[in-house]
Protein backbone atom coordinates (compact mmCIF):
# COMPACT_ATOMS: atom_id res chain seq x y z
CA UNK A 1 -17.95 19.39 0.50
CA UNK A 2 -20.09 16.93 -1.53
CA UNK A 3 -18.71 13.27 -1.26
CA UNK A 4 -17.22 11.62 -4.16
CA UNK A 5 -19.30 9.14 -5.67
CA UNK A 6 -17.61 6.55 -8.22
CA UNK A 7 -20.09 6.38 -12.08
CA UNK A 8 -17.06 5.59 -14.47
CA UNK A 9 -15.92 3.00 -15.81
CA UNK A 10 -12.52 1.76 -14.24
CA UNK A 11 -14.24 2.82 -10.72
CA UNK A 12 -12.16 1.11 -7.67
CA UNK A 13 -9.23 0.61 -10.01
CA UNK A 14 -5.53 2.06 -10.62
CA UNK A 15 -7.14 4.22 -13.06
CA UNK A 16 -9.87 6.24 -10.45
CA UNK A 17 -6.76 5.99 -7.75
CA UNK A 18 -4.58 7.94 -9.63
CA UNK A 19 -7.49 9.90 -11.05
CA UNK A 20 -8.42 10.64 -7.12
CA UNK A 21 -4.33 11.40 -6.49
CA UNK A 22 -4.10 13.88 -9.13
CA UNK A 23 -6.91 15.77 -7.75
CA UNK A 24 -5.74 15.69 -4.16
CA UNK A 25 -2.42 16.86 -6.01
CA UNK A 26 -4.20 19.80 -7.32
CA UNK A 27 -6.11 20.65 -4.04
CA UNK A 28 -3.27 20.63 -1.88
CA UNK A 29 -1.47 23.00 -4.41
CA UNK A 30 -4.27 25.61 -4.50
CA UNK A 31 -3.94 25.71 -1.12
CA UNK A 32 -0.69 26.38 -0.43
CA UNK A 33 -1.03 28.78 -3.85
CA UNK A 34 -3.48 30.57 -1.76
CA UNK A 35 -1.20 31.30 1.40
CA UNK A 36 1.35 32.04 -0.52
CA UNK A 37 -1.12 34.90 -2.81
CA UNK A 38 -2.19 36.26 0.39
CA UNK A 39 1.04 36.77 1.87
CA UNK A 40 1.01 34.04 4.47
CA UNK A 41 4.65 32.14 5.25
CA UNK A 42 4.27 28.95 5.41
CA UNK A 43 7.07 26.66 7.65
CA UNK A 44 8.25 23.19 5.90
CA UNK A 45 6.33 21.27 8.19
CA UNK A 46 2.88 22.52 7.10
CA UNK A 47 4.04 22.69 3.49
CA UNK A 48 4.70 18.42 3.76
CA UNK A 49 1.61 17.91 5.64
CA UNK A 50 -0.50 19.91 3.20
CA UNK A 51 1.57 17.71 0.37
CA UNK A 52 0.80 14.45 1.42
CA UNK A 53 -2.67 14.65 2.19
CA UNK A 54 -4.82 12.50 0.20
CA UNK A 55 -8.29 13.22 1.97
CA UNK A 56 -10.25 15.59 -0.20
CA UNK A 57 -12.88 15.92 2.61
CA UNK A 58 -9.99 17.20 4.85
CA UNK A 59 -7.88 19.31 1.86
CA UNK A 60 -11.44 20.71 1.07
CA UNK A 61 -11.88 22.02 4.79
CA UNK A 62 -8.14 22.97 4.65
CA UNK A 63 -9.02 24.89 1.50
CA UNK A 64 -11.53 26.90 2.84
CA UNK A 65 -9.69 27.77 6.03
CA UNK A 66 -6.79 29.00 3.53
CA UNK A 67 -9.29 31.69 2.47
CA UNK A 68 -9.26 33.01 5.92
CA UNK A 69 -6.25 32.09 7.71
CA UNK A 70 -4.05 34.51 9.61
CA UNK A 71 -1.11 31.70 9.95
CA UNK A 72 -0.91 28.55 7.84
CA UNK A 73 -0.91 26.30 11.37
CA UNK A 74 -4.71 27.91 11.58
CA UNK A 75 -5.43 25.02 8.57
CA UNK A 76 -5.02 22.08 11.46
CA UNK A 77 -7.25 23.84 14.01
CA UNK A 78 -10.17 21.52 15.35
CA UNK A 79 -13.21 22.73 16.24
């Protein structure tokens, strides 16, 4: 996933934070969106973790392991 590189105006403010929040939002609801599409159950505990993940390097990764996942715990697999 490409690394996000600040060229607004506003950039390091409360404006690009919640811009950068809203899109985390968004990511970590696709993902669980996607789990839930393909039929996988997904416990409380992943559901929060998924939630309140602000990384979009890691909710990108988690993303595409959603694609392919057998359980939802598969998302938090190193390696």
């Amino acid at each position: 996933m490409a690394t996000y590189t600040p060229n607004f105006p506003g950039s390091n403010t409360i404006v690009e934070e919640s811009w950068l929040e809203g899109r985390a939002k968004g990511r970590a609801e696709d993902i669980l969106r996607i789990l839930e599409v393909r039929g996988i159950e997904i416990s409380d505990p992943v559901r929060e973790r998924v939630i309140e993940c602000t990384d979009l390097d890691v909710l990108g990764t988690w993303f595409d392991r959603s694609l392919s996942a057998a359980h939802a715990e598969e998302l938090f697999v190193e390696g």
